[in-house]
PDB file of N, CA and C in Angstrom:
ATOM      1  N   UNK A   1       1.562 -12.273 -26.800  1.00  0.00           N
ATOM      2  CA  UNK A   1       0.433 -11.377 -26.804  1.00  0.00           C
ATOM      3  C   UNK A   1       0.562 -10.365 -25.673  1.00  0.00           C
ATOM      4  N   UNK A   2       0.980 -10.813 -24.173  1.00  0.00           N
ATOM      5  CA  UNK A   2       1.193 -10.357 -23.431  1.00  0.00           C
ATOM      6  C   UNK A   2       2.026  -8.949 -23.415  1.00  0.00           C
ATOM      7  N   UNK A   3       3.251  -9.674 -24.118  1.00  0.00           N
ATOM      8  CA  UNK A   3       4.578  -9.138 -24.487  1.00  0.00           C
ATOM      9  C   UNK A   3       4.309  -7.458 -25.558  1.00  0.00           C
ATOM     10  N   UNK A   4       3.096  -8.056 -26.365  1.00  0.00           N
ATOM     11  CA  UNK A   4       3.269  -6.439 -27.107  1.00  0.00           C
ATOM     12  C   UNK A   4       2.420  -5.686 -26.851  1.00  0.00           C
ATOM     13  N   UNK A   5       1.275  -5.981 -25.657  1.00  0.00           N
ATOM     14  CA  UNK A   5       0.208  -5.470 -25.139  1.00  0.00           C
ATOM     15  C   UNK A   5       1.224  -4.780 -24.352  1.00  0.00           C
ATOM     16  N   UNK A   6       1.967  -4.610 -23.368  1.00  0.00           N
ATOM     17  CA  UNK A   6       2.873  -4.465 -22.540  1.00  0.00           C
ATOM     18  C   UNK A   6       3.787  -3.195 -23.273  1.00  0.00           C
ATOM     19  N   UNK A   7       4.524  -3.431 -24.318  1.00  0.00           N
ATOM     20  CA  UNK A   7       5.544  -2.958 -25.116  1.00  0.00           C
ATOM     21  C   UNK A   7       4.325  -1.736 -25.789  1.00  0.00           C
ATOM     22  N   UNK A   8       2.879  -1.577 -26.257  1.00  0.00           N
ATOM     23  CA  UNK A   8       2.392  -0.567 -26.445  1.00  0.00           C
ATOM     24  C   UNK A   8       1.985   0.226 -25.630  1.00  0.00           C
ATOM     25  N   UNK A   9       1.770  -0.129 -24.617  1.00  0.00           N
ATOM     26  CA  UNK A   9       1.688   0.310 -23.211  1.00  0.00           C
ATOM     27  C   UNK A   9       2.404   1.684 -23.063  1.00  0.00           C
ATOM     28  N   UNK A  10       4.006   0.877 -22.743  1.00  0.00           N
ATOM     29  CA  UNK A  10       4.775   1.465 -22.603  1.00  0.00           C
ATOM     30  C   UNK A  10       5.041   2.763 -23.879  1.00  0.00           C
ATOM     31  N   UNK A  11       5.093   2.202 -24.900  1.00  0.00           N
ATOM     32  CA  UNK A  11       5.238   3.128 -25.550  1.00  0.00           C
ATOM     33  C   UNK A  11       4.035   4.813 -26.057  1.00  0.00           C
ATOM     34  N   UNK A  12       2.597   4.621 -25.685  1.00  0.00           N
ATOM     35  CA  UNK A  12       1.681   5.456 -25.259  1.00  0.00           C
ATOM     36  C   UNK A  12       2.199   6.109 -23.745  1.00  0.00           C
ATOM     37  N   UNK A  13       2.776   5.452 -22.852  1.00  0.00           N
ATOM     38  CA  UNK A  13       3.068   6.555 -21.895  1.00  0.00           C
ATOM     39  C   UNK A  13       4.361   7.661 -22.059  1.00  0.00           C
ATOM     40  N   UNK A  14       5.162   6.824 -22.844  1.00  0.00           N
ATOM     41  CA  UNK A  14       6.122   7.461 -23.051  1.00  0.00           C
ATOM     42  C   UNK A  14       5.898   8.479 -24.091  1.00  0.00           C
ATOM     43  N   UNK A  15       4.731   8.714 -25.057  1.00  0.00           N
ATOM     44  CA  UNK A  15       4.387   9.598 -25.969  1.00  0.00           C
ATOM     45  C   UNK A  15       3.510  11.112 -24.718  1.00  0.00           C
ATOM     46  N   UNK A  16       2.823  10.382 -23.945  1.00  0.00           N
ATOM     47  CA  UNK A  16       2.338  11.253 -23.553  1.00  0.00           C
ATOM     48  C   UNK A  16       2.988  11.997 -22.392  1.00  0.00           C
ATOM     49  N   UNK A  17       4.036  11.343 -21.855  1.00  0.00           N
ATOM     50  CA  UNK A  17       5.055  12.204 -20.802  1.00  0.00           C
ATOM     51  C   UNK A  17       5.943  13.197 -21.462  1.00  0.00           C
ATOM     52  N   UNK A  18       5.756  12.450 -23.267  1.00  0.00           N
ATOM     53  CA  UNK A  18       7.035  13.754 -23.472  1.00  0.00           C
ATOM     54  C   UNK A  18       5.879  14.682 -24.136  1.00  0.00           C
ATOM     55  N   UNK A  19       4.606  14.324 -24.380  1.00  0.00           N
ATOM     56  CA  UNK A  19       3.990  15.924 -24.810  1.00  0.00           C
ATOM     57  C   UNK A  19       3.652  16.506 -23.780  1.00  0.00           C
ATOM     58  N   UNK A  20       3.150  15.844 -22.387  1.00  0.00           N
ATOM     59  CA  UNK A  20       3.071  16.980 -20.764  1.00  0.00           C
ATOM     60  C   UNK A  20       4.014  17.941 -20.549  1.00  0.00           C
ATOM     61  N   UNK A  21       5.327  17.640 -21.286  1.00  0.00           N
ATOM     62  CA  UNK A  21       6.377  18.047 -20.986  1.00  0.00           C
ATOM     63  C   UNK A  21       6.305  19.820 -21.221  1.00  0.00           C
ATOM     64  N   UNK A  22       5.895  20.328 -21.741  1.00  0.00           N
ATOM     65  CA  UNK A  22       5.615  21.791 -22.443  1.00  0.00           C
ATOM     66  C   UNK A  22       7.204  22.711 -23.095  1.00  0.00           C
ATOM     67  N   UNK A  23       6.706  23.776 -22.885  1.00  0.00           N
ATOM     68  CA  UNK A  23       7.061  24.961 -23.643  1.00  0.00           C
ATOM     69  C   UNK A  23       8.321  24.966 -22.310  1.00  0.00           C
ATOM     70  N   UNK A  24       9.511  25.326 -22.442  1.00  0.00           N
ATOM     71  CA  UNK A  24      10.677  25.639 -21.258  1.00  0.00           C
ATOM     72  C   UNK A  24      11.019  26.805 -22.043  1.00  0.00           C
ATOM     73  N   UNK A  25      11.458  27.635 -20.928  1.00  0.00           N
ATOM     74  CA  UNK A  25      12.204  28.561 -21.059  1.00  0.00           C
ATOM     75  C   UNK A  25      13.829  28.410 -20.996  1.00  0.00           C
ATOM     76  N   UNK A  26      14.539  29.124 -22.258  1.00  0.00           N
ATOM     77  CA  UNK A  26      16.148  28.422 -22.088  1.00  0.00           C
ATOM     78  C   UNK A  26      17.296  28.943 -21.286  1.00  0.00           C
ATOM     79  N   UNK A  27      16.481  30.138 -20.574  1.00  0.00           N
ATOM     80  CA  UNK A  27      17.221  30.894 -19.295  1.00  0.00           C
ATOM     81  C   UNK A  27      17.359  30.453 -17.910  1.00  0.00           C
ATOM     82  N   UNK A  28      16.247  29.795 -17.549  1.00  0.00           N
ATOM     83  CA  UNK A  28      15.507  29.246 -16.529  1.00  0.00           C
ATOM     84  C   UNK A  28      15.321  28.017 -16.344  1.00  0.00           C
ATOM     85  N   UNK A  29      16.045  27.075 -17.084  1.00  0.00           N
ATOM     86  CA  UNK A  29      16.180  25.878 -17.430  1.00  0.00           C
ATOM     87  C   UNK A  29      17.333  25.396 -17.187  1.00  0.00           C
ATOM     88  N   UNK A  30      17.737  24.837 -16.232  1.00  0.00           N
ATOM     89  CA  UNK A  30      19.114  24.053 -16.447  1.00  0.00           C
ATOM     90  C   UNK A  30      19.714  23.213 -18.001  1.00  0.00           C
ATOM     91  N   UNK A  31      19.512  21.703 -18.132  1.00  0.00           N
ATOM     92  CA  UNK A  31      19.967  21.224 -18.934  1.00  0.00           C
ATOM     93  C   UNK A  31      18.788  20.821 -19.877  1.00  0.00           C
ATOM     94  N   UNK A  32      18.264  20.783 -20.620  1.00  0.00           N
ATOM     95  CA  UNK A  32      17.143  21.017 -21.455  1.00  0.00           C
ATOM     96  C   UNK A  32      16.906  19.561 -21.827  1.00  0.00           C
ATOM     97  N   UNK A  33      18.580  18.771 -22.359  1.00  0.00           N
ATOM     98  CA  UNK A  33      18.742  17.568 -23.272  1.00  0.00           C
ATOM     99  C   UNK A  33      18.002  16.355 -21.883  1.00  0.00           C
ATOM    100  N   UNK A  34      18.084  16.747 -21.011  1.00  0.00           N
ATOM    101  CA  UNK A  34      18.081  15.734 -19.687  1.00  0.00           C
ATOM    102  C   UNK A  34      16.439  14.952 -20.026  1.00  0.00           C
ATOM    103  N   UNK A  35      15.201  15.722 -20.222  1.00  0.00           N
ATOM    104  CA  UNK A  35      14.282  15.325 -20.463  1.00  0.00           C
ATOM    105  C   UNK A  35      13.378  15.099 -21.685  1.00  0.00           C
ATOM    106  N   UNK A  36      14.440  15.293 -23.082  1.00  0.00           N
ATOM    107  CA  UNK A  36      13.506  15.465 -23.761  1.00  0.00           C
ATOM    108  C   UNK A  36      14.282  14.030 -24.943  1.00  0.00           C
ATOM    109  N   UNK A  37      13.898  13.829 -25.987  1.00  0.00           N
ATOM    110  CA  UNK A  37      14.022  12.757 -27.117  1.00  0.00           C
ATOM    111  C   UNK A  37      15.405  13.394 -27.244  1.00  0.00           C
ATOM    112  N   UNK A  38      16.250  11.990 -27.358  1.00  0.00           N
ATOM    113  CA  UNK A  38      17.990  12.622 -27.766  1.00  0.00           C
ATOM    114  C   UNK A  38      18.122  12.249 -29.187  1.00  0.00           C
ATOM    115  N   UNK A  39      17.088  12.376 -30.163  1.00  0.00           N
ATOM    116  CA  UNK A  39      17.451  12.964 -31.586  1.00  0.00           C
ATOM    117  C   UNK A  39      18.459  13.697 -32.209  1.00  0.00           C
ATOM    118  N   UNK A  40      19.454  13.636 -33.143  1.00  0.00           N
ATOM    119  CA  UNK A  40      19.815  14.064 -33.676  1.00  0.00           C
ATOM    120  C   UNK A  40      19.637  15.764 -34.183  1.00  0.00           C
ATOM    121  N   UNK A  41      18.263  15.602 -34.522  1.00  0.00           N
ATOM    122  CA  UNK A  41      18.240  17.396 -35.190  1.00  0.00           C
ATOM    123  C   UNK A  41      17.767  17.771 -33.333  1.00  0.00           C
ATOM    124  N   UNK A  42      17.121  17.724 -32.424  1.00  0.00           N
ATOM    125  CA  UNK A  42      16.974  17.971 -31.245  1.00  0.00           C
ATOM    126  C   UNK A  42      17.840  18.640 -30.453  1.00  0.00           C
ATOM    127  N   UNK A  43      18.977  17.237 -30.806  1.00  0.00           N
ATOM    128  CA  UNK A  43      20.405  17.986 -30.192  1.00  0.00           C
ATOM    129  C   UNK A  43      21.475  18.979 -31.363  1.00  0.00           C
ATOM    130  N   UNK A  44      20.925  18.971 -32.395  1.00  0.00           N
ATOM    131  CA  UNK A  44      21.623  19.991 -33.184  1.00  0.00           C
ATOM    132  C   UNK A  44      20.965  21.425 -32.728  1.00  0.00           C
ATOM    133  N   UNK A  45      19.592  21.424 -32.711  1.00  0.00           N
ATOM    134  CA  UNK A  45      19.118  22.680 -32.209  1.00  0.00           C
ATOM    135  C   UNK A  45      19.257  23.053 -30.997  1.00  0.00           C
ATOM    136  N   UNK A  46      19.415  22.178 -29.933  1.00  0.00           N
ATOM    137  CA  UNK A  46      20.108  22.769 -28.385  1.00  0.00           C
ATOM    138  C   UNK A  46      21.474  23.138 -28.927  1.00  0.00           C
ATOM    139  N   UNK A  47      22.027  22.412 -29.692  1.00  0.00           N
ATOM    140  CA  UNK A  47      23.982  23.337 -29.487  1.00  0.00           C
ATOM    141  C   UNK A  47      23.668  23.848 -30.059  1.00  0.00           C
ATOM    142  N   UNK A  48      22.733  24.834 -31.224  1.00  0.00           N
ATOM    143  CA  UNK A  48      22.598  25.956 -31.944  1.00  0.00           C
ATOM    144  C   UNK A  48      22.607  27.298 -30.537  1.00  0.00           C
ATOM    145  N   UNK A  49      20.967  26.804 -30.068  1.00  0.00           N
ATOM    146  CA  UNK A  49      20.744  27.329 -28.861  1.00  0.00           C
ATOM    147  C   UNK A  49      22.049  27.537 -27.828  1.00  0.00           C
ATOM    148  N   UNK A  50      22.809  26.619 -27.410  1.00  0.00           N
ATOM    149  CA  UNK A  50      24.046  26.606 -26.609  1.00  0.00           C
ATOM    150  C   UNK A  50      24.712  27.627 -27.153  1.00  0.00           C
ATOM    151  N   UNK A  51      25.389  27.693 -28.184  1.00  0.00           N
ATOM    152  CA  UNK A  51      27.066  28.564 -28.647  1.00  0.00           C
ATOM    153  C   UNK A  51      25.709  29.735 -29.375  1.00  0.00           C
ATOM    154  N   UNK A  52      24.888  29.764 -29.787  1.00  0.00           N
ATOM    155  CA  UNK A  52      24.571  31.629 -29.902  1.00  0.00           C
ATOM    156  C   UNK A  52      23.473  31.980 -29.611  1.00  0.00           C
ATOM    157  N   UNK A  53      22.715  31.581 -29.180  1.00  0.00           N
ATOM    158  CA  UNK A  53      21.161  32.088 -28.144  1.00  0.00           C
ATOM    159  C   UNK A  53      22.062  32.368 -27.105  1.00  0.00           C
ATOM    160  N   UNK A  54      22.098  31.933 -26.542  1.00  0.00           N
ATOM    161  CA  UNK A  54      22.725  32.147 -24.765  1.00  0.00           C
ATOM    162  C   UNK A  54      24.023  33.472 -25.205  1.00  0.00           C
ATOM    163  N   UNK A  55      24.196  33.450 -26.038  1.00  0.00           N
ATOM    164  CA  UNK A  55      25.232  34.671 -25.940  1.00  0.00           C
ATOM    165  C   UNK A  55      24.463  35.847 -26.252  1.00  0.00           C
ATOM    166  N   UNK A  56      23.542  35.571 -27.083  1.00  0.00           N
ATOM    167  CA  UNK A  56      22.797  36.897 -27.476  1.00  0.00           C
ATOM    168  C   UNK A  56      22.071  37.298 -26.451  1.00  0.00           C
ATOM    169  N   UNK A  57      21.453  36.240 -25.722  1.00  0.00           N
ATOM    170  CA  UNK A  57      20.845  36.549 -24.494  1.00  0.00           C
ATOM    171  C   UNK A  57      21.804  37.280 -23.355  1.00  0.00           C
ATOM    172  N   UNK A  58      22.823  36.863 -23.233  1.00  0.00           N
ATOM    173  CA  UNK A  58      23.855  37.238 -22.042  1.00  0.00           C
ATOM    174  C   UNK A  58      24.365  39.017 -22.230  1.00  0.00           C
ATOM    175  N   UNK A  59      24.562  39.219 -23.999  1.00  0.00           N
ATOM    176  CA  UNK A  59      24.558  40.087 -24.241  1.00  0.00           C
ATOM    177  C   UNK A  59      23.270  41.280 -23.724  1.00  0.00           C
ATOM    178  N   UNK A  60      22.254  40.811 -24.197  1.00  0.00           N
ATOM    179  CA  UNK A  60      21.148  42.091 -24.079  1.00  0.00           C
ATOM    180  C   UNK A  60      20.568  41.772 -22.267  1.00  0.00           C
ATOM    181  N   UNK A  61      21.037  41.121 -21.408  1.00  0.00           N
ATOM    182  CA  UNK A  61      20.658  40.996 -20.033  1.00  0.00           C
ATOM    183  C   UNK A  61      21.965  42.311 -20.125  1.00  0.00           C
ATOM    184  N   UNK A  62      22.566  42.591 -20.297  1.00  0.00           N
ATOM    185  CA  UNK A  62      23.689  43.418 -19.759  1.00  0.00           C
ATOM    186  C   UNK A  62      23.578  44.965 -20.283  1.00  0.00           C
ATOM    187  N   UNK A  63      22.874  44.731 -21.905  1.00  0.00           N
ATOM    188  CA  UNK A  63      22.522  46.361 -22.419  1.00  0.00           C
ATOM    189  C   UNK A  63      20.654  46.815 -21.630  1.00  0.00           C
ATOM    190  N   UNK A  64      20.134  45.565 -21.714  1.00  0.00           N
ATOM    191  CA  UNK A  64      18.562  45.688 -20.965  1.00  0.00           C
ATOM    192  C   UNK A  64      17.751  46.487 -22.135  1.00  0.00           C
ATOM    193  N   UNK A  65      16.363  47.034 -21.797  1.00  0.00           N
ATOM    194  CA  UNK A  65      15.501  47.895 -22.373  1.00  0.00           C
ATOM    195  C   UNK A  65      15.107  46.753 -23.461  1.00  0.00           C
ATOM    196  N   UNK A  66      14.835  47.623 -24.622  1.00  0.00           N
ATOM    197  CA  UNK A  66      13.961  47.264 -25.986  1.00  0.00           C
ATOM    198  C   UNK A  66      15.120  45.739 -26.264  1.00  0.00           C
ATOM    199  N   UNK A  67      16.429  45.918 -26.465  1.00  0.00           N
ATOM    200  CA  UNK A  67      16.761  44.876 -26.407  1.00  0.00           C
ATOM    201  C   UNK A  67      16.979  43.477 -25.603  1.00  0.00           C
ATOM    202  N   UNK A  68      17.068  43.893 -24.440  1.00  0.00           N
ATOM    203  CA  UNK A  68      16.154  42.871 -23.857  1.00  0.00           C
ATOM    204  C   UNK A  68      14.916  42.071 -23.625  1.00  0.00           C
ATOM    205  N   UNK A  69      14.106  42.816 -24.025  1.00  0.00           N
ATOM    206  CA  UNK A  69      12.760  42.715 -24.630  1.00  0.00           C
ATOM    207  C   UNK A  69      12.401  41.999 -25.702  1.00  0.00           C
ATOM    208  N   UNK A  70      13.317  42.332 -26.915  1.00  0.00           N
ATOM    209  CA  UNK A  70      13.259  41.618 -28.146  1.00  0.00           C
ATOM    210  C   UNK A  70      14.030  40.500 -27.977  1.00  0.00           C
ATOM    211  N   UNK A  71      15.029  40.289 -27.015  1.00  0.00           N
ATOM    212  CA  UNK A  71      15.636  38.872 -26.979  1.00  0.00           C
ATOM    213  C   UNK A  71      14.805  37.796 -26.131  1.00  0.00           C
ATOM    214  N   UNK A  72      14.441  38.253 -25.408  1.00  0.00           N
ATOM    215  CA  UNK A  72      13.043  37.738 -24.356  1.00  0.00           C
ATOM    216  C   UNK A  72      12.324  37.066 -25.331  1.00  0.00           C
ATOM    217  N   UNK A  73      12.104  37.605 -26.349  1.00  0.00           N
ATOM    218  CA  UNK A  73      10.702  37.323 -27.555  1.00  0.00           C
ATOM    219  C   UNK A  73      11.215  36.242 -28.298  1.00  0.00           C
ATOM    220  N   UNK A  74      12.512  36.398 -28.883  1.00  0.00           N
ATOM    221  CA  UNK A  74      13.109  35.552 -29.729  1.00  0.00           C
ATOM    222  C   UNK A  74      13.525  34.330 -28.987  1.00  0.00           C
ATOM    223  N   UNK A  75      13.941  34.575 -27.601  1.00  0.00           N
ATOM    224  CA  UNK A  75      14.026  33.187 -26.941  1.00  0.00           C
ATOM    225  C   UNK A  75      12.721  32.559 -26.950  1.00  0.00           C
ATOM    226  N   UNK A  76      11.798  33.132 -26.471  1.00  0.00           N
ATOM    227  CA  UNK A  76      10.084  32.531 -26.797  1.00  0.00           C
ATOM    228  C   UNK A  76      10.161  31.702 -27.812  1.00  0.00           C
ATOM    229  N   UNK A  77      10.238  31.908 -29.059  1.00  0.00           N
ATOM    230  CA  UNK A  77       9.969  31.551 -30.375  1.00  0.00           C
ATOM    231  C   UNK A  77      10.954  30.509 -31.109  1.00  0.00           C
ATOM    232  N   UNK A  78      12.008  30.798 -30.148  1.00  0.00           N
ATOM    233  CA  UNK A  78      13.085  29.495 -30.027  1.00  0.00           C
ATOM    234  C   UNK A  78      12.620  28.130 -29.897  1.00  0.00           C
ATOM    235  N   UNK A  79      12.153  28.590 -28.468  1.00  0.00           N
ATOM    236  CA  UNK A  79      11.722  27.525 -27.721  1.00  0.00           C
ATOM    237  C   UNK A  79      10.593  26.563 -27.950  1.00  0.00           C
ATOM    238  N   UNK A  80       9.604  27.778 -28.566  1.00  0.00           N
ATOM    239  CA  UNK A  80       8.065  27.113 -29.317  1.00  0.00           C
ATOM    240  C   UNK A  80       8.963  26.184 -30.516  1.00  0.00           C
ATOM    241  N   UNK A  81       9.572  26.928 -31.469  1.00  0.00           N
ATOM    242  CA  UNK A  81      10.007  26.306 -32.612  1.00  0.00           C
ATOM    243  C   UNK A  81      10.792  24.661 -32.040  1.00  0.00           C
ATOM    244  N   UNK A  82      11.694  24.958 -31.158  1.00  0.00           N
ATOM    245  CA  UNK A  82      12.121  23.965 -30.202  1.00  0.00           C
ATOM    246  C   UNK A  82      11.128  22.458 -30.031  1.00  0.00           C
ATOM    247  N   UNK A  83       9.924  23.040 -29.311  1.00  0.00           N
ATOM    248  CA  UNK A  83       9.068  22.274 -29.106  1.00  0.00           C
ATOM    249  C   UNK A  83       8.480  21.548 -30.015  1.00  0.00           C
ATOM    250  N   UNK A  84       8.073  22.500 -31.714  1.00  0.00           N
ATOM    251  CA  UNK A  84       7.497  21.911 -32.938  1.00  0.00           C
ATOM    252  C   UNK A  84       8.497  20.864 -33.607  1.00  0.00           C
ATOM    253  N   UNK A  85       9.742  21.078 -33.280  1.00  0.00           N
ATOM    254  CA  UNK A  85      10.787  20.283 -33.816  1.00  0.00           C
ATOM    255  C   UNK A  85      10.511  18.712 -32.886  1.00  0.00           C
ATOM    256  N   UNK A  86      10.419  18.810 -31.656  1.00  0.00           N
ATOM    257  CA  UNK A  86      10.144  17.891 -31.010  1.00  0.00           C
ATOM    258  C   UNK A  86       9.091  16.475 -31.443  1.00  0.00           C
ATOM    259  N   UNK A  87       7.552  17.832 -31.490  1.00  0.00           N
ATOM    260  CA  UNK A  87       6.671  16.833 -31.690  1.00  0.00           C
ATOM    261  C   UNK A  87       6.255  16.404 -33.375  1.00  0.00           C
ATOM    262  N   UNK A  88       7.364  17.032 -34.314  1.00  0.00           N
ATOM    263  CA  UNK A  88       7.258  16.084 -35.110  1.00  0.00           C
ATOM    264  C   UNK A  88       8.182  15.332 -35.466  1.00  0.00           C
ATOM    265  N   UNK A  89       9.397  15.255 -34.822  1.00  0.00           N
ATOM    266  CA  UNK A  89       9.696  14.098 -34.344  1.00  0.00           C
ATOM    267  C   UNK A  89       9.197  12.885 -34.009  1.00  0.00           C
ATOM    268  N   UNK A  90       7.971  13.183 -32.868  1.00  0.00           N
ATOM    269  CA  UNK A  90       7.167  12.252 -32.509  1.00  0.00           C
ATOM    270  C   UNK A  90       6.485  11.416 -33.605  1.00  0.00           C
ATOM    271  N   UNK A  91       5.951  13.137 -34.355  1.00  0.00           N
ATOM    272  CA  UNK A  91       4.696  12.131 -35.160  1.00  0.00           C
ATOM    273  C   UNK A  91       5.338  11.291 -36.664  1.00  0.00           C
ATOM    274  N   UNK A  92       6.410  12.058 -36.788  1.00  0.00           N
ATOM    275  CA  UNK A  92       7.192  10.606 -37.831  1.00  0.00           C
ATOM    276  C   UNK A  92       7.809   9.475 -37.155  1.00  0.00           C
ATOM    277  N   UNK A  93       8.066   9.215 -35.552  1.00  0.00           N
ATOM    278  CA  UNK A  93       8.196   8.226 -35.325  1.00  0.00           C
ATOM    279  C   UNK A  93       6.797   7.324 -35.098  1.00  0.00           C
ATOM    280  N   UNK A  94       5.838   7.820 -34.452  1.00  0.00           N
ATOM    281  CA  UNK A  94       4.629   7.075 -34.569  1.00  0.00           C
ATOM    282  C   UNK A  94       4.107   6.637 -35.790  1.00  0.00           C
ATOM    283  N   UNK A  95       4.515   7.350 -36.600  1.00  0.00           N
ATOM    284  CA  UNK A  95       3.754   6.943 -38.228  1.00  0.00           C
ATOM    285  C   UNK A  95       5.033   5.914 -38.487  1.00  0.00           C
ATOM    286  N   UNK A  96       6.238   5.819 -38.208  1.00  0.00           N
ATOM    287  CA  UNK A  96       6.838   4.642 -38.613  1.00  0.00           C
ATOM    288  C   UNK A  96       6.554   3.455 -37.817  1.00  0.00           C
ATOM    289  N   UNK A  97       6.682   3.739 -36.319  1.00  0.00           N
ATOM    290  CA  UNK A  97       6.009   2.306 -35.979  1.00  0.00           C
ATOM    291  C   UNK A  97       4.634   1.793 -36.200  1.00  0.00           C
ATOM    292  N   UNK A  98       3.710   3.028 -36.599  1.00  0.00           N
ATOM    293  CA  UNK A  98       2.144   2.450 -37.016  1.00  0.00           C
ATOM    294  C   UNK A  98       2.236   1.451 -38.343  1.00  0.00           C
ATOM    295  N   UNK A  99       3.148   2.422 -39.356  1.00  0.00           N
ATOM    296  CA  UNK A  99       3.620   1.688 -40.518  1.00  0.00           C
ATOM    297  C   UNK A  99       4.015  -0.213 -40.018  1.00  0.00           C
ATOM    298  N   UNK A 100       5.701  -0.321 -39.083  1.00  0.00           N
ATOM    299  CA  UNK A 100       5.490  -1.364 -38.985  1.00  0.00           C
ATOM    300  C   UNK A 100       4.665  -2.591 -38.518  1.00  0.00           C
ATOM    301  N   UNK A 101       4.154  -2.127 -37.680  1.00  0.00           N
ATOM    302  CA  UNK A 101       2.965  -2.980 -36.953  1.00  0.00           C
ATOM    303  C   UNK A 101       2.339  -2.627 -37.806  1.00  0.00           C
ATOM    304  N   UNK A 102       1.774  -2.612 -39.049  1.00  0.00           N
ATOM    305  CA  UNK A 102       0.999  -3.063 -40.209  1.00  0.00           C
ATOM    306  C   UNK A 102       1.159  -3.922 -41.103  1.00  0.00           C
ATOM    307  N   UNK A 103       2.332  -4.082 -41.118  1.00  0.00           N
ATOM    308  CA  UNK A 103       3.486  -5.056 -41.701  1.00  0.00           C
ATOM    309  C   UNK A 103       3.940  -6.257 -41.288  1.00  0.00           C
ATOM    310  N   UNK A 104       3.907  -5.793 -39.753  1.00  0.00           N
ATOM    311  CA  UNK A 104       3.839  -7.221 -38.922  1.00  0.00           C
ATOM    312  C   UNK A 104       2.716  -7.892 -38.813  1.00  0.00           C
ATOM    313  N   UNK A 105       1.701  -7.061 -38.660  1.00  0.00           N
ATOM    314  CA  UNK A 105      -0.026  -7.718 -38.551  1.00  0.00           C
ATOM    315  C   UNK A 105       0.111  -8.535 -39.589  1.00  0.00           C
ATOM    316  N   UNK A 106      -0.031  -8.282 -41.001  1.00  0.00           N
ATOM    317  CA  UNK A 106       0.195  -9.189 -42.224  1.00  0.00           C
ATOM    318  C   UNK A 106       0.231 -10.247 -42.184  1.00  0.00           C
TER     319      UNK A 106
END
């Protein structure tokens, strides 16, 4: 009893440290993977981000103006999208363990 009082515990803090976590910027950010769920599509969308965000970005830091501007934006929207990828992640893993601990209650 102890044991899964304990084990939900843990697992509510760990839901809510990774939603405190927010919105990062991928310029200004060292290693991104360091704090967040090491998922599969997570880390497919950081090496997306890795080999051609960061180049497009590197590119328009060097031409500047409107295109820098618009890459500024699109990194934004990266990153939000980034984040939505994250938390439903979350919420199909919570709906699978709600699922099993319904199963186990039984």
């Amino acid at each position: 009893m102890e044991k899964a009082l304990v084990e939900r515990l843990e697992a509510a803090v760990t839901r809510l440290e990774t939603l405190a976590i927010g919105p990062r910027s991928l310029v200004s950010s060292g290693d991104l993977s360091l704090d967040l769920p090491q998922d599969p599509a997570v880390k497919a969308f950081d090496e997306l981000l890795e080999n051609y965000l960061r180049r497009v970005l590197a590119a328009a830091e060097k031409i500047g103006g409107q295109v820098l501007e618009a890459s500024k934006i699109t990194e934004h929207a990266f990153s939000v999208e980034r984040e939505l990828l994250i938390k439903a992640k979350q919420t199909q893993a919570c709906g699978i363990l709600h699922n099993i601990r319904s199963e186990v209650d039984r």
